[in-house]
N, C-alpha and C. Protein backbone atom coordinates (compact mmCIF):
# COMPACT_ATOMS: atom_id res chain seq x y z
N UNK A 1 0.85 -1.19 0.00
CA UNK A 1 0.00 0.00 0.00
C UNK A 1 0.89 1.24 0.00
N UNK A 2 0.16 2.21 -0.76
CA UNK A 2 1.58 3.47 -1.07
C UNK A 2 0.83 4.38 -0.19
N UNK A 3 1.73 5.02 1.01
CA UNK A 3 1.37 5.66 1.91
C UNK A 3 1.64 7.36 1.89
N UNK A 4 1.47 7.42 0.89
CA UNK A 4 1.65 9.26 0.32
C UNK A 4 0.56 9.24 -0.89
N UNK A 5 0.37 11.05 -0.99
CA UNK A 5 -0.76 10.81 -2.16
C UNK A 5 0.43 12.04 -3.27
N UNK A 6 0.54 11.08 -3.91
CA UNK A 6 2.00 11.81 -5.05
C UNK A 6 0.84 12.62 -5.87
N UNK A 7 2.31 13.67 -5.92
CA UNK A 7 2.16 14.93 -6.42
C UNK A 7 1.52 14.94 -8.01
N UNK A 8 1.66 13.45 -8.55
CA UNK A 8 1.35 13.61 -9.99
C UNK A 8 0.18 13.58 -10.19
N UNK A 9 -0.82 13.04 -8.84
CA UNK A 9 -2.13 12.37 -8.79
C UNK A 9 -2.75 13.94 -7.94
N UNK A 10 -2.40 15.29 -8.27
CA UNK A 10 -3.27 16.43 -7.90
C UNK A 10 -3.76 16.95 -8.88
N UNK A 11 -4.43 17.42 -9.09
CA UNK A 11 -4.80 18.66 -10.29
C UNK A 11 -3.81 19.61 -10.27
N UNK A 12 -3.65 20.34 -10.80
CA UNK A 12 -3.19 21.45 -11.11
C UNK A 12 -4.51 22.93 -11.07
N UNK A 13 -3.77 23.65 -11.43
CA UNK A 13 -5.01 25.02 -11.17
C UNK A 13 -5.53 24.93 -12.31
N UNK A 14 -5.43 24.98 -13.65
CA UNK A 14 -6.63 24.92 -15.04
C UNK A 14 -7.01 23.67 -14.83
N UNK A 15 -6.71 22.00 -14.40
CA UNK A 15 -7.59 21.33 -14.52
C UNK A 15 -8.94 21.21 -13.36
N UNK A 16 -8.05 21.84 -11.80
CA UNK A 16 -8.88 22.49 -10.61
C UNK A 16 -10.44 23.20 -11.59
N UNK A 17 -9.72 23.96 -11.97
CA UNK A 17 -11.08 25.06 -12.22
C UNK A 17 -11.99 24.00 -14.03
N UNK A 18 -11.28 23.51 -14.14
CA UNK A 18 -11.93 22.85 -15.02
C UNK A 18 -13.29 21.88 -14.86
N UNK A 19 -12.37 20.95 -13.47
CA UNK A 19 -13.65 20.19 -13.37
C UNK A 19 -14.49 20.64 -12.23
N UNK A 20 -14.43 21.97 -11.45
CA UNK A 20 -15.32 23.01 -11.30
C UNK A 20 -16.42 23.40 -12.27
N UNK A 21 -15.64 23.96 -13.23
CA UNK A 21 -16.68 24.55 -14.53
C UNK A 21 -18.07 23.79 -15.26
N UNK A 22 -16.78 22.05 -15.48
CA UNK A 22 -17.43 21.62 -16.37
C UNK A 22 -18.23 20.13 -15.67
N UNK A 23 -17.60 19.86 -14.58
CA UNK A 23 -18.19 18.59 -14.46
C UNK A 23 -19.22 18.68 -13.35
N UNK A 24 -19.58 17.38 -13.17
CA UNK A 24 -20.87 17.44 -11.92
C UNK A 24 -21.01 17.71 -10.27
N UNK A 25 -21.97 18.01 -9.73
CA UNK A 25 -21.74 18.49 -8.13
C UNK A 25 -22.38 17.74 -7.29
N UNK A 26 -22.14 17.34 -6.37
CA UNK A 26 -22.46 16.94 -5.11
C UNK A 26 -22.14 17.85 -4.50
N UNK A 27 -23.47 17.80 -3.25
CA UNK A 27 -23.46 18.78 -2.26
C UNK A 27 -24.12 18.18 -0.80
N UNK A 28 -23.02 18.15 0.26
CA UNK A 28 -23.52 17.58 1.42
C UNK A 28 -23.07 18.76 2.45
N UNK A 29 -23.82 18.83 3.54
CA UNK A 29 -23.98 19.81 4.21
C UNK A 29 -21.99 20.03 5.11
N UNK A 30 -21.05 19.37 4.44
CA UNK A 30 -19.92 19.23 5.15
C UNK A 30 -18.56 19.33 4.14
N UNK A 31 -19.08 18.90 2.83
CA UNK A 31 -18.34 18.51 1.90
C UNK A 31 -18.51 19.07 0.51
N UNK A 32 -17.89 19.70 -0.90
CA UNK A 32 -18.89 19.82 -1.64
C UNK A 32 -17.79 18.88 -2.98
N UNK A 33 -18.81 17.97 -3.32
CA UNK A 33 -17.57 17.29 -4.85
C UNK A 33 -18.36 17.36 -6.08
N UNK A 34 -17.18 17.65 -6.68
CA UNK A 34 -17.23 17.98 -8.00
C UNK A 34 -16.47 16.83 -8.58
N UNK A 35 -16.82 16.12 -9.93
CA UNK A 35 -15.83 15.11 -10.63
C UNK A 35 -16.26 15.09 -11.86
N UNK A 36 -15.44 14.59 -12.66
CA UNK A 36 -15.86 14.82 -14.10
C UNK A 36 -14.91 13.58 -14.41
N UNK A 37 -15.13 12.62 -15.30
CA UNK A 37 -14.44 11.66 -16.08
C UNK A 37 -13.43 11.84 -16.89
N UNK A 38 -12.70 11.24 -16.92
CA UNK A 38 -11.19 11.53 -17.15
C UNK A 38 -10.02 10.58 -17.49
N UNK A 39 -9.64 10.22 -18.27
CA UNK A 39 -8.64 9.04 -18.23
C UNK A 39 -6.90 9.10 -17.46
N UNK A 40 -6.81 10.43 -17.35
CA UNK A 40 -5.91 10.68 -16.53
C UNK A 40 -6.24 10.24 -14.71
N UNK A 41 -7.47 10.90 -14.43
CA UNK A 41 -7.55 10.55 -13.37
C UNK A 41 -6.85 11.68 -12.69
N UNK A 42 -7.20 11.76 -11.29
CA UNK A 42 -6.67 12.86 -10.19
C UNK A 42 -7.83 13.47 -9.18
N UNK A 43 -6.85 14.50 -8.39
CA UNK A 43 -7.74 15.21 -7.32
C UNK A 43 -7.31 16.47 -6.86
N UNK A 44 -7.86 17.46 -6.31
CA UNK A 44 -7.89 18.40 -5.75
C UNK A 44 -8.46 18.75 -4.40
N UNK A 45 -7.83 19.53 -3.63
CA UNK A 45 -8.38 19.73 -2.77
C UNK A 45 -8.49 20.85 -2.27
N UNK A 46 -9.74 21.62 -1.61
CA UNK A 46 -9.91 23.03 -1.09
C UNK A 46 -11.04 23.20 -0.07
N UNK A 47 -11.31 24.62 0.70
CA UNK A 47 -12.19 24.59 1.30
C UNK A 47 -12.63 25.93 0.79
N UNK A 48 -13.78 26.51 1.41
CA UNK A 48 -14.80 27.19 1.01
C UNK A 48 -14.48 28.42 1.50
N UNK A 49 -14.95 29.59 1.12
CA UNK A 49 -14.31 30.84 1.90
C UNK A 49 -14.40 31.16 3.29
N UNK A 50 -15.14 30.70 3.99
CA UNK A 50 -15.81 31.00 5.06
C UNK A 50 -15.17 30.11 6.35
N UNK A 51 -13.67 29.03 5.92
CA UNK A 51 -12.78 28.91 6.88
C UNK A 51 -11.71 29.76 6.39
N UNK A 52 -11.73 30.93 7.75
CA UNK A 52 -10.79 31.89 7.33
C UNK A 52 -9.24 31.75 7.93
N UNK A 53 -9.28 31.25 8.80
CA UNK A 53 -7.72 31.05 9.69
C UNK A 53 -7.03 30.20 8.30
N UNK A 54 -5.91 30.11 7.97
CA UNK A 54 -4.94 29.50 7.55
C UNK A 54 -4.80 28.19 7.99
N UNK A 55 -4.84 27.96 9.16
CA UNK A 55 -4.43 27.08 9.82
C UNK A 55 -5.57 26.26 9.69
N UNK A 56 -7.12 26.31 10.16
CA UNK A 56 -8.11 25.57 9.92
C UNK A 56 -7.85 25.24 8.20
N UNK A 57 -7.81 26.10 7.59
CA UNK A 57 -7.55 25.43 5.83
C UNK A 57 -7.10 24.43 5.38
N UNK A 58 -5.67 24.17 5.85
CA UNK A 58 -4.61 23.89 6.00
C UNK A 58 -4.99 22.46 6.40
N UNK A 59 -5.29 22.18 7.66
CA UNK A 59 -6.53 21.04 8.12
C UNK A 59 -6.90 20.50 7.54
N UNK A 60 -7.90 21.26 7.37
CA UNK A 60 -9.09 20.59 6.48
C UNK A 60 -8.65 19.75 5.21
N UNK A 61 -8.25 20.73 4.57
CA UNK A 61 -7.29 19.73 3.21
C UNK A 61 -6.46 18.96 3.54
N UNK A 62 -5.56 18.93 4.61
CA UNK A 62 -4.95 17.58 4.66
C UNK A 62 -5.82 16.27 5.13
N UNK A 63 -6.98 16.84 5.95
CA UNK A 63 -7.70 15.68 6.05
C UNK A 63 -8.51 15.11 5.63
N UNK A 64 -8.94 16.07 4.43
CA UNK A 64 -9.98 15.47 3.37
C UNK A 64 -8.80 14.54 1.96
N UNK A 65 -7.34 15.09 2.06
CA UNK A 65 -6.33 14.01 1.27
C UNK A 65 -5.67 13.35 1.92
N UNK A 66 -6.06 13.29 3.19
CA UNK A 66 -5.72 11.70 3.60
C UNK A 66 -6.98 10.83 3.63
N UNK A 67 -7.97 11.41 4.03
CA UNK A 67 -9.11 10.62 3.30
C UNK A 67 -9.39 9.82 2.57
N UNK A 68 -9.48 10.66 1.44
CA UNK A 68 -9.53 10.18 -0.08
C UNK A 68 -8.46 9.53 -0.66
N UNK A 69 -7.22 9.54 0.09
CA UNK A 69 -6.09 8.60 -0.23
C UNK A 69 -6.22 7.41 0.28
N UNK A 70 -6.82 6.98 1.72
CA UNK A 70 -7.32 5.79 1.79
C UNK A 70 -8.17 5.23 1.34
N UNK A 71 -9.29 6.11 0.47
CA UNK A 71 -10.74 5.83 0.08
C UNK A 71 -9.90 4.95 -1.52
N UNK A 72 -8.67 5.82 -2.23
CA UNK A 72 -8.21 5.61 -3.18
C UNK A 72 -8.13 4.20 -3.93
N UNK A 73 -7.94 3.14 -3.03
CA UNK A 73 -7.65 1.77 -3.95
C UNK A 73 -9.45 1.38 -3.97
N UNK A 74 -10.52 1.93 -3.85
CA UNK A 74 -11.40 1.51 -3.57
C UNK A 74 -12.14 2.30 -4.95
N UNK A 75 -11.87 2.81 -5.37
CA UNK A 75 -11.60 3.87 -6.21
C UNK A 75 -11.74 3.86 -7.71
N UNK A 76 -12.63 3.78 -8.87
CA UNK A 76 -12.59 4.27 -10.23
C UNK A 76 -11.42 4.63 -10.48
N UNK A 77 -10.22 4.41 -11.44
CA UNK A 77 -9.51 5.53 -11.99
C UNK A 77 -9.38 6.52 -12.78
N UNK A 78 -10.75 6.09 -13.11
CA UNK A 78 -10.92 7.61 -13.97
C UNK A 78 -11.82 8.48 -14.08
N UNK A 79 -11.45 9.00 -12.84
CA UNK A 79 -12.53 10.18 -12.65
C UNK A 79 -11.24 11.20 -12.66
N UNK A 80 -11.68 12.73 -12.33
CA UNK A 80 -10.72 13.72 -11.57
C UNK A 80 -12.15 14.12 -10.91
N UNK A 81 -11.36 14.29 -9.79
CA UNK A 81 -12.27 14.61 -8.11
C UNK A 81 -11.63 16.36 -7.91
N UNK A 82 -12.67 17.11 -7.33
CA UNK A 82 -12.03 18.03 -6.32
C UNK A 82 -13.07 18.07 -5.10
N UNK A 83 -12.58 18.06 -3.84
CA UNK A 83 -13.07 17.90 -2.32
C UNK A 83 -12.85 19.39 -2.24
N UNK A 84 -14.33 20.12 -2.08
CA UNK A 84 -14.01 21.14 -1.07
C UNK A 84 -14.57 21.20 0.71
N UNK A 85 -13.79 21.32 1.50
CA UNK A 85 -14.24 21.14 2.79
C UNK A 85 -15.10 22.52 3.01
N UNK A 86 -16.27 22.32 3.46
CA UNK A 86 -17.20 23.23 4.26
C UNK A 86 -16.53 23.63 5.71
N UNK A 87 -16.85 24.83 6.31
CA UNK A 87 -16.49 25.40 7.99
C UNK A 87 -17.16 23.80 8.93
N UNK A 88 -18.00 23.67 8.89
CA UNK A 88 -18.45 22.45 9.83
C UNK A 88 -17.95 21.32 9.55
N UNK A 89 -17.30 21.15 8.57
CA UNK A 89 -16.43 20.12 8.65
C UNK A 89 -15.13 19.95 9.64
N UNK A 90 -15.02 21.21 9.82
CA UNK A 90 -13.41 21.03 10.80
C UNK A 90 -13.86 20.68 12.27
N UNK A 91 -15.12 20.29 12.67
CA UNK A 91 -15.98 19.79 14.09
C UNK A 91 -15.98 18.41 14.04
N UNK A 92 -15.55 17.83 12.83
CA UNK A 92 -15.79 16.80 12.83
C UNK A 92 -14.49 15.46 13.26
N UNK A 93 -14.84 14.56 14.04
CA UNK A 93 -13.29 13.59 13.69
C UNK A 93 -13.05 12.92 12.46
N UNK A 94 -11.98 13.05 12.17
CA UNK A 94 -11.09 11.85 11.39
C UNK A 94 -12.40 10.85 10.81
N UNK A 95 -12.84 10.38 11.27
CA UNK A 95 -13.47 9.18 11.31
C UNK A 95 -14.62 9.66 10.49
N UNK A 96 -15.42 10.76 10.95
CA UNK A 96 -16.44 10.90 10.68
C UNK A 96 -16.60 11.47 9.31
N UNK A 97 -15.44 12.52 8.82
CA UNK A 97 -15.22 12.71 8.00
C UNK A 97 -14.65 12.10 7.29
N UNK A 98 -14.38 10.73 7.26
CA UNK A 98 -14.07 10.25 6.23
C UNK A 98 -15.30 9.26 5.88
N UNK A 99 -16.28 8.85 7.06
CA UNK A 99 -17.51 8.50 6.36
C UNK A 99 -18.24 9.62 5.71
N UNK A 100 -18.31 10.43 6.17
CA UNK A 100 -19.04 11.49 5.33
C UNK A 100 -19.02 11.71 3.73
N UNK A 101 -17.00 11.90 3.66
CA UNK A 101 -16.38 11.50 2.33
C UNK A 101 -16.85 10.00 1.09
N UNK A 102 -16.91 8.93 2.20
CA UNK A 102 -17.31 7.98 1.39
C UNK A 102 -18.70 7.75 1.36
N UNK A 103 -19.73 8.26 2.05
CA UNK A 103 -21.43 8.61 1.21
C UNK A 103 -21.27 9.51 0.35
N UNK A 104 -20.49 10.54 -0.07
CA UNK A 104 -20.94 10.97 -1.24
C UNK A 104 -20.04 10.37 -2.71
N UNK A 105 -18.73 10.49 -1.84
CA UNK A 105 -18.30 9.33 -3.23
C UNK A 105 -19.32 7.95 -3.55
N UNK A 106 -20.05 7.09 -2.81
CA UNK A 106 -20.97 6.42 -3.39
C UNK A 106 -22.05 6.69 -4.10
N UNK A 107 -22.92 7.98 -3.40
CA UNK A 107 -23.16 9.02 -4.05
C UNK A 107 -23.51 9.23 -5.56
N UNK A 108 -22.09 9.44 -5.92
CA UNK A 108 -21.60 9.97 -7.33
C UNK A 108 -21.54 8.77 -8.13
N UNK A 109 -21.59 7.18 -7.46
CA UNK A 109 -21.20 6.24 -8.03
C UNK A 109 -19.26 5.76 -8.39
N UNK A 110 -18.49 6.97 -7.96
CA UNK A 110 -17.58 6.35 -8.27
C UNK A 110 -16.55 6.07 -6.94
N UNK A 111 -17.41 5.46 -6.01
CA UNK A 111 -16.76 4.47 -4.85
C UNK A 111 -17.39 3.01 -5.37
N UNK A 112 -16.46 2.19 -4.90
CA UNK A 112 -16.93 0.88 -5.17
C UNK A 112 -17.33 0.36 -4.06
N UNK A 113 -18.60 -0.58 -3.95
CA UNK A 113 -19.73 -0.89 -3.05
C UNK A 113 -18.88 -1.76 -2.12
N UNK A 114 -18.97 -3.08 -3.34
CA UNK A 114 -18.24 -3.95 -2.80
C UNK A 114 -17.00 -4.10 -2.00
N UNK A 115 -16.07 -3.23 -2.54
CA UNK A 115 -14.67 -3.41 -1.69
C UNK A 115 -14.52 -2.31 -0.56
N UNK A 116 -15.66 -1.66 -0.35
CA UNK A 116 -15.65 -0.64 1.07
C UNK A 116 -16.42 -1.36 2.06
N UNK A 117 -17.37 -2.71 2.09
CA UNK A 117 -17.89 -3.26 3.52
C UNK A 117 -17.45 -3.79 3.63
């Protein structure tokens, strides 16, 4: 199991705002994802304006990509994902937020059923 989420597997800022623009939304009161199909595959990660400290930001995104890095072998490869964390998400544990993470990736259909129970 590869225990880092490599740098090649992020978006970048035009494909960030891309699959913003162009692809589909989920919206849960903690989380908001966006993904669009992709043969490259990848992810992004951000939060919403309204966590203003640096430091809560900062958080949040690392814990929504460590998340989704464990959620990862469970995983479609070809989507591109971006996770934005909501303010009430940073109330949450580890734990909870990463179930939270994996109802809406099922959600979207691109978590796999089978190999997450």
């Amino acid at each position: 199991m590869e225990y880092s989420f490599p740098r090649g597997g992020r978006l970048g800022r035009r494909e960030f705002k891309g699959v913003c623009r162009e692809g589909k939304v989920l919206v849960s009161p903690l989380i908001i994802l966006y993904y669009k199909p992709d043969r490259a595959g990848g992810a992004g990660f951000g939060t919403t304006r309204d966590v203003r400290e640096a430091v809560d930001r900062n958080l949040l995104r690392r814990r929504l990509r460590e998340a989704f890095r464990l959620l990862r072998p469970q995983l479609s490869p070809f989507w591109k994902v971006v996770l934005i964390g909501k303010k009430g998400a940073l109330n949450l544990s580890f734990q909870e937020l990463s179930l939270e993470l994996q109802k809406l990736l099922k959600r979207a259909r691109i978590l796999d059923d089978q190999q997450s129970a």
